[in-house]
Protein backbone atom coordinates (compact mmCIF):
# COMPACT_ATOMS: atom_id res chain seq x y z
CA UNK A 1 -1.64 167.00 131.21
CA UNK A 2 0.92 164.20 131.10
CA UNK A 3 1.37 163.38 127.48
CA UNK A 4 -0.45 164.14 124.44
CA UNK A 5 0.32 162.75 120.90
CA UNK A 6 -1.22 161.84 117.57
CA UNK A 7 -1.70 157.94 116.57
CA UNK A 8 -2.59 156.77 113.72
CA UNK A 9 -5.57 154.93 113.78
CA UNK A 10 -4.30 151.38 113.74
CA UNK A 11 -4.50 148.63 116.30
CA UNK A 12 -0.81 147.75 116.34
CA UNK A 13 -0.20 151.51 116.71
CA UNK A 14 -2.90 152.39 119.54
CA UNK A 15 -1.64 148.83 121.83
CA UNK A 16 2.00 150.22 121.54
CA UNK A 17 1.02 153.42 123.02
CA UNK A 18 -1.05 152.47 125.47
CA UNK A 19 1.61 149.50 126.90
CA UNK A 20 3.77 152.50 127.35
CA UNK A 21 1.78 154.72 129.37
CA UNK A 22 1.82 153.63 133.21
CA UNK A 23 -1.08 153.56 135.90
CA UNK A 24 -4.68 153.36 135.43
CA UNK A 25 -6.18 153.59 132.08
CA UNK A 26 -9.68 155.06 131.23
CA UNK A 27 -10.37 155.81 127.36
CA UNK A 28 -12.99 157.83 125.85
CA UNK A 29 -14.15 158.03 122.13
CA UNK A 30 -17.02 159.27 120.34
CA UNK A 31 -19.56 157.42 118.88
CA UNK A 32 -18.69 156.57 115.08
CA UNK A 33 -18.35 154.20 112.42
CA UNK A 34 -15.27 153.28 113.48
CA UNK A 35 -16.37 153.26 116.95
CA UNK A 36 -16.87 149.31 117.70
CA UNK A 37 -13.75 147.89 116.14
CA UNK A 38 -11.88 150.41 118.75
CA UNK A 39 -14.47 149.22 121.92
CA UNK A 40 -13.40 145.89 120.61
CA UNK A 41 -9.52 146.82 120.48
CA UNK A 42 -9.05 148.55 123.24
CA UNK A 43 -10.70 147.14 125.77
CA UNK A 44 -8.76 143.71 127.17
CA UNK A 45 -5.90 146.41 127.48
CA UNK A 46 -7.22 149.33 129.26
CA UNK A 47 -9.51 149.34 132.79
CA UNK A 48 -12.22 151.44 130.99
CA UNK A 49 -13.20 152.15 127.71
CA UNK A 50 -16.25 155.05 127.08
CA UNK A 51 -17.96 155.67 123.97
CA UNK A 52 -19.56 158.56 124.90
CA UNK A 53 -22.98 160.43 122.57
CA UNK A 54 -21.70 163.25 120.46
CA UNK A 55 -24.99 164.43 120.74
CA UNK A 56 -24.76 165.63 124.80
CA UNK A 57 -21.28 166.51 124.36
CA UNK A 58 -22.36 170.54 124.94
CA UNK A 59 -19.33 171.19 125.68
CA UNK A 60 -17.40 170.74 122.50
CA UNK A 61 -19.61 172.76 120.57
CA UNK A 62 -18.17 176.04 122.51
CA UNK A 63 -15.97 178.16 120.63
CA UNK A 64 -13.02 177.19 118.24
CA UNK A 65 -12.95 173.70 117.52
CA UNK A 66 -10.43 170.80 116.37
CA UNK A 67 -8.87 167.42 117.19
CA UNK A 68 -6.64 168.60 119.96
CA UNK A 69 -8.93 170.65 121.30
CA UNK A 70 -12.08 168.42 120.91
CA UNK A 71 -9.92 165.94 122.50
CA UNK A 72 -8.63 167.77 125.93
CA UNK A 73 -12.27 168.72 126.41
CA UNK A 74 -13.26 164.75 126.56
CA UNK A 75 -10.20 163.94 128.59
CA UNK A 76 -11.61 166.72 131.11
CA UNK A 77 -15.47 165.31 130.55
CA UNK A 78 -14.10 161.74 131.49
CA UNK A 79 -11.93 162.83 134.22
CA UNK A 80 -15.66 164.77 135.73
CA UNK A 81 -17.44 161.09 134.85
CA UNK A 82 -19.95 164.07 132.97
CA UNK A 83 -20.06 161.73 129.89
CA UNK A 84 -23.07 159.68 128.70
CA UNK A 85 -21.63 156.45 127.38
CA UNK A 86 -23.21 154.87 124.77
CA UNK A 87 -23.48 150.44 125.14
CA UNK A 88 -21.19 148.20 123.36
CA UNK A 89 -20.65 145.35 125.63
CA UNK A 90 -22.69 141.66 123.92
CA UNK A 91 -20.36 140.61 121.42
CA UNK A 92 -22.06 137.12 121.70
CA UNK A 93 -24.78 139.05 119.56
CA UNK A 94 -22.31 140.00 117.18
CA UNK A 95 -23.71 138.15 113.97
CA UNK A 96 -27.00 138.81 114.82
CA UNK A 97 -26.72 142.71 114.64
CA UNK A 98 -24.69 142.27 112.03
CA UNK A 99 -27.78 140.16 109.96
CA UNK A 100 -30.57 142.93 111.60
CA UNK A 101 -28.08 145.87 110.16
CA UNK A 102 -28.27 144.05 107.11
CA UNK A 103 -31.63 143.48 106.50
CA UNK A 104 -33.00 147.31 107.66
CA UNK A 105 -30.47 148.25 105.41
CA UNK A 106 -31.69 146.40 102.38
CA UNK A 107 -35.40 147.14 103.67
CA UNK A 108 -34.51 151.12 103.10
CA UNK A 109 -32.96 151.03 100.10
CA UNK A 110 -35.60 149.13 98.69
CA UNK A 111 -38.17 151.47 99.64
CA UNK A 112 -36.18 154.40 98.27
CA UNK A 113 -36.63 152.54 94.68
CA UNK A 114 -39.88 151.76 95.13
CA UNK A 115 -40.59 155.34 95.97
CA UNK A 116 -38.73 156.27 92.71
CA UNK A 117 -40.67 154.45 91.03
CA UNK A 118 -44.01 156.25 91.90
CA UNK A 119 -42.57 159.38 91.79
CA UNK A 120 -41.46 158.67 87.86
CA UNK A 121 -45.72 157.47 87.20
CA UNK A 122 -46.40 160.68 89.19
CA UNK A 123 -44.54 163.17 87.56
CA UNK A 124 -46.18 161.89 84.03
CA UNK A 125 -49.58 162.20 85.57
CA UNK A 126 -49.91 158.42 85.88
CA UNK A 127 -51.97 157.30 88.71
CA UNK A 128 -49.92 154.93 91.04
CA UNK A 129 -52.15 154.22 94.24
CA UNK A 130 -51.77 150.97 95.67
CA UNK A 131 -48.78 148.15 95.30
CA UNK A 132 -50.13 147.25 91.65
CA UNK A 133 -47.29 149.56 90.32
CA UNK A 134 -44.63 147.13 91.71
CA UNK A 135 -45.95 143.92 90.43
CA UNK A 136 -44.12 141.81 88.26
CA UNK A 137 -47.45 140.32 86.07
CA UNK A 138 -48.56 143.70 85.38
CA UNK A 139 -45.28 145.67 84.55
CA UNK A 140 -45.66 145.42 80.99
CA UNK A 141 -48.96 147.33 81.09
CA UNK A 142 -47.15 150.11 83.45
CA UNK A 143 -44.14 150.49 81.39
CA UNK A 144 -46.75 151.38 78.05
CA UNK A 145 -48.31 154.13 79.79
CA UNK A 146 -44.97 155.96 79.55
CA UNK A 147 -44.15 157.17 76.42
CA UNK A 148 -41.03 158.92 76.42
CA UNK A 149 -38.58 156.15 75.33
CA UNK A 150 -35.99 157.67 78.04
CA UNK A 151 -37.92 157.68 80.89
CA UNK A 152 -39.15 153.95 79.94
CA UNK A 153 -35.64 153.20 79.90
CA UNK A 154 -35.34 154.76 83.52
CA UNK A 155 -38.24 153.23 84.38
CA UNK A 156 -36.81 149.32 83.30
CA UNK A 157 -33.91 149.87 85.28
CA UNK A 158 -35.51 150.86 88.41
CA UNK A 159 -37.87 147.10 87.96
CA UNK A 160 -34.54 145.72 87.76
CA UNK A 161 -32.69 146.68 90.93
CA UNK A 162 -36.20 146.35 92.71
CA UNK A 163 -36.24 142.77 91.47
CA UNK A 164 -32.21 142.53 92.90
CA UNK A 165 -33.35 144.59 96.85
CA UNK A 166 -36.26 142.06 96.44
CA UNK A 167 -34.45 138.72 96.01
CA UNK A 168 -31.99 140.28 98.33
CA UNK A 169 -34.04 141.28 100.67
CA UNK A 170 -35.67 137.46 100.67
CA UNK A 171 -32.47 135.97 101.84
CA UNK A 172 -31.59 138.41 104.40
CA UNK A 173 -34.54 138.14 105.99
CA UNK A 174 -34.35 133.88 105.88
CA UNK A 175 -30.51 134.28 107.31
CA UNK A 176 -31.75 137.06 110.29
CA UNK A 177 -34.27 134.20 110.99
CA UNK A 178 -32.54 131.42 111.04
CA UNK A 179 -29.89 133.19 113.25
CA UNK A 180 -32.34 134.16 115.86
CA UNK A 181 -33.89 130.53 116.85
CA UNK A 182 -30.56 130.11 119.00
CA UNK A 183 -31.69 132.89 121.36
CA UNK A 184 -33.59 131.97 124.12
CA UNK A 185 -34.87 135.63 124.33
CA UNK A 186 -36.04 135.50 120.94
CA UNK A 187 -38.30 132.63 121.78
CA UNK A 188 -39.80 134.59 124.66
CA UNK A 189 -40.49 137.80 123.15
CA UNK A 190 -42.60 136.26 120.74
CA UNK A 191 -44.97 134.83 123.18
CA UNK A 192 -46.32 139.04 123.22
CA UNK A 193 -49.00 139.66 120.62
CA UNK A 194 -47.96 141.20 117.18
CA UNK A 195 -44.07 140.84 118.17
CA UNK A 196 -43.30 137.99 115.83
CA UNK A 197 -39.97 136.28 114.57
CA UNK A 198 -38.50 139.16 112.61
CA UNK A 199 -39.86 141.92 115.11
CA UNK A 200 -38.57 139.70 117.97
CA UNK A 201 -35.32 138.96 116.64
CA UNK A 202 -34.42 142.58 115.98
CA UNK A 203 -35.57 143.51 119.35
CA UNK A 204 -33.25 141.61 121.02
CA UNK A 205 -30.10 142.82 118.26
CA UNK A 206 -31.33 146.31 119.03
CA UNK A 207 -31.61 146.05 122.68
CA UNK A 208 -29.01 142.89 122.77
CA UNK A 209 -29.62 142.84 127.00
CA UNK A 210 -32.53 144.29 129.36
CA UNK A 211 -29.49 144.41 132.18
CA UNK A 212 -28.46 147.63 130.21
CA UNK A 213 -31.17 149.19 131.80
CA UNK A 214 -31.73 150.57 135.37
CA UNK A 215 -35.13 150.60 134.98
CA UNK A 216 -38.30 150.42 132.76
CA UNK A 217 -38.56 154.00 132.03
CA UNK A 218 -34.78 153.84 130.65
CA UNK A 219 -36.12 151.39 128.23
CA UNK A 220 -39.09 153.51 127.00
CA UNK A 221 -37.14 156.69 126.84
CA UNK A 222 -34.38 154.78 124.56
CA UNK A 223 -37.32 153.63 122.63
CA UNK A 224 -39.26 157.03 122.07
CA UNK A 225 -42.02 156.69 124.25
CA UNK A 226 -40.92 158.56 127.37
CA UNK A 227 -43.49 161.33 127.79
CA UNK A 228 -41.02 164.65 128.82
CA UNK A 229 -41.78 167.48 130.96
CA UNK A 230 -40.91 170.51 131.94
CA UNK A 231 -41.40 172.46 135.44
CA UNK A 232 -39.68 174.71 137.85
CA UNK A 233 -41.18 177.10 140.94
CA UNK A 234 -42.13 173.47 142.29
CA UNK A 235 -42.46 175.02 145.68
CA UNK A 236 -43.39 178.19 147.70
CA UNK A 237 -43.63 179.06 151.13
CA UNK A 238 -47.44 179.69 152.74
CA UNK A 239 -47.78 181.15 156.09
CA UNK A 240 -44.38 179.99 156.85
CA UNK A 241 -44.52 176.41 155.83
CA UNK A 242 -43.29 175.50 152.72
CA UNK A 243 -45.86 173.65 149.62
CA UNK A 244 -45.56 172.27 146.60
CA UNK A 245 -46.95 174.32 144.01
CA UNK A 246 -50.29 172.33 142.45
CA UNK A 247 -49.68 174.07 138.94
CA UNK A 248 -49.62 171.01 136.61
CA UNK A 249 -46.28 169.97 134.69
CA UNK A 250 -45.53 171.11 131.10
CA UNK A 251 -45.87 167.95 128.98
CA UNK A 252 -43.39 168.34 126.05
CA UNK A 253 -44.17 165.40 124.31
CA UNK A 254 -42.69 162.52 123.62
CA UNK A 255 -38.47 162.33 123.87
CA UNK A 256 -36.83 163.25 120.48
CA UNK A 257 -33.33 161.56 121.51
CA UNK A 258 -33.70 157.54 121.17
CA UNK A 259 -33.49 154.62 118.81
CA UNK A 260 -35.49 154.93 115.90
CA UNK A 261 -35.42 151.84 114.69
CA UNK A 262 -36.86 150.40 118.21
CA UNK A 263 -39.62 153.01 117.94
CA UNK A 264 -40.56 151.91 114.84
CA UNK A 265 -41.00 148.15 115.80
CA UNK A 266 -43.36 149.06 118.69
CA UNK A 267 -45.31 151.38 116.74
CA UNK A 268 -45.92 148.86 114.05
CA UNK A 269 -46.54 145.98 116.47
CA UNK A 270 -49.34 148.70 117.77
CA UNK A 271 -50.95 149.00 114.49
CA UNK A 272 -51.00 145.42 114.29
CA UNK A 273 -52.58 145.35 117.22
CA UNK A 274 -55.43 147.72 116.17
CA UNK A 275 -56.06 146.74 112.41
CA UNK A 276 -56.12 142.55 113.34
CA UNK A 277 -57.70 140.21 115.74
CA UNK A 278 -56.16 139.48 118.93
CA UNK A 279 -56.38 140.39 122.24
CA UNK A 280 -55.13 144.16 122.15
CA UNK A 281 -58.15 144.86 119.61
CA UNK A 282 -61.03 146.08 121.64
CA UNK A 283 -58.80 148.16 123.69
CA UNK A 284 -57.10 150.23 120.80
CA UNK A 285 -59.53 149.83 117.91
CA UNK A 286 -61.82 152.57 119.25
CA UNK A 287 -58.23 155.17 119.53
CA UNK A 288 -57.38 154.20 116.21
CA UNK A 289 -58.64 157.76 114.94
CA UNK A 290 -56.53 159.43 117.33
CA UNK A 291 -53.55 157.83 116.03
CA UNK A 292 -50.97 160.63 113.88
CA UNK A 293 -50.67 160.74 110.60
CA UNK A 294 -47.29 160.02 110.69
CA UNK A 295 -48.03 156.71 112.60
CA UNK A 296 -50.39 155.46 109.50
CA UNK A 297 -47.04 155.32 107.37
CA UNK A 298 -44.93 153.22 108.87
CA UNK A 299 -44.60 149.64 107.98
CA UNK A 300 -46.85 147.33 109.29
């Protein structure tokens, strides 16, 4: 321990500190909303600069906890290199993320009103299969099977912020678009069946570069398809010489720690793939039974 103090969190206030400490700088934070306008702070001024996953951070979750001690327990984590950093390096890609954040935002909160809105028809007993409920030339006739003038009232208001996320929603999309044409990798993702211009363009905000990546199977575990399992007694010894054990490996499924919103682009792209012509048809069409139920309600 050579100094410890408490900054307030402002740039002007972090540089000064740091341009008085001497040597070889590393920094480690966690993973935040605040965490990218620090990366982006601290970084020209320091040799190293770790945003690390709260998630893996086991250690920190043993016995009392607070800011100074949350913080020498990092400090100690870094000093080990035992911390998992999370990326923040393509700020060339900053407007597109920005645009993709937007837009999945807007997406969300528009299907939280549309899913009010069923749930109001529901819990009047009104039938409300399909997308009819959220048309605009047959509201009228939806809004008069609702008697109660109060709930009608509820009901009006909900058409009117769907019409807002909607419009909203239109122009977000047009500006993520737009944006994306001046990425080359944009252009060559879409060349793969089912990953179009939106899909492509927020692969490459999500992922921003494949150089992140050691390998393949670091890309399908940060996307949720990395199939885990679990052994141990791999070996034994037989007449002297020692075997590996033949017992199969413990599949656990599929990893639970990874980006859902890249999950969910590959898992709709697959369902395209199934329920439209093209050339991934005849080789998924006949597992389309198999598929969960919780794949059949994502967005397509």
């Amino acid at each position: 321990m050579v100094i410890e103090s408490i900054l307030e969190t402002k740039a002007s206030t972090l540089l000064e500190f740091l341009n008085g400490v001497r040597g070889e700088l590393h920094v480690t934070l966690e993973e935040g909303s605040w965490a990218a306008w620090l990366y982006d702070v601290l970084k020209p001024h320091v040799n190293e600069v770790v945003v690390c996953n709260p998630r893996r951070n086991a250690l920190l979750k043993e016995g009392s906890k607070d800011d100074r001690i949350d913080a020498r327990k990092l400090s100690e984590l870094l000093r080990a290199r035992m911390l998992r950093a999370v990326y923040h390096g393509e700020n060339g890609l900053r407007m597109l993320r920005e645009l993709t954040r937007s837009y999945e935002v807007i997406s969300k909160d528009l299907q939280r009103v549309m899913n009010r809105l069923k749930a109001l028809d529901r819990s009047w007993g009104i039938p409300c299969t399909g997308t009819e409920a959220y048309s605009r030339h047959h509201r009228e006739q939806w809004l008069q099977r609702i008697h109660e003038v109060g709930v009608r009232r509820r009901a009006e208001l909900f058409y009117q912020q769907l019409d807002g996320l909607q419009a909203l929603r239109h122009t977000a999309r047009g500006e993520l678009l737009a944006e994306s044409r001046k990425y080359q990798p944009v252009k060559v993702l879409r060349q793969i069946p089912f990953i179009g211009s939106l899909r492509a363009a927020q692969l490459v905000a999500l992922m921003q570069t494949p150089h992140r990546f050691r390998s393949k199977r670091q890309l399908w575990a940060y996307s949720g398809l990395a199939v885990e399992t679990h052994d141990n007694a791999q070996y034994r010894h037989v007449d002297g010489q020692l075997q590996r054990s033949k017992k199969p490996q413990q599949v656990h499924g599929l990893n639970q720690n990874h980006n859902h919103a890249m999950k969910e682009i590959f898992k709709s792209a697959a369902l395209s793939g199934t329920l439209h012509a093209g050339p991934f048809q005849d080789k998924w069409g006949s597992s389309l039974n198999t598929v969960d139920s919780r794949y059949c309600g994502s967005r397509v």
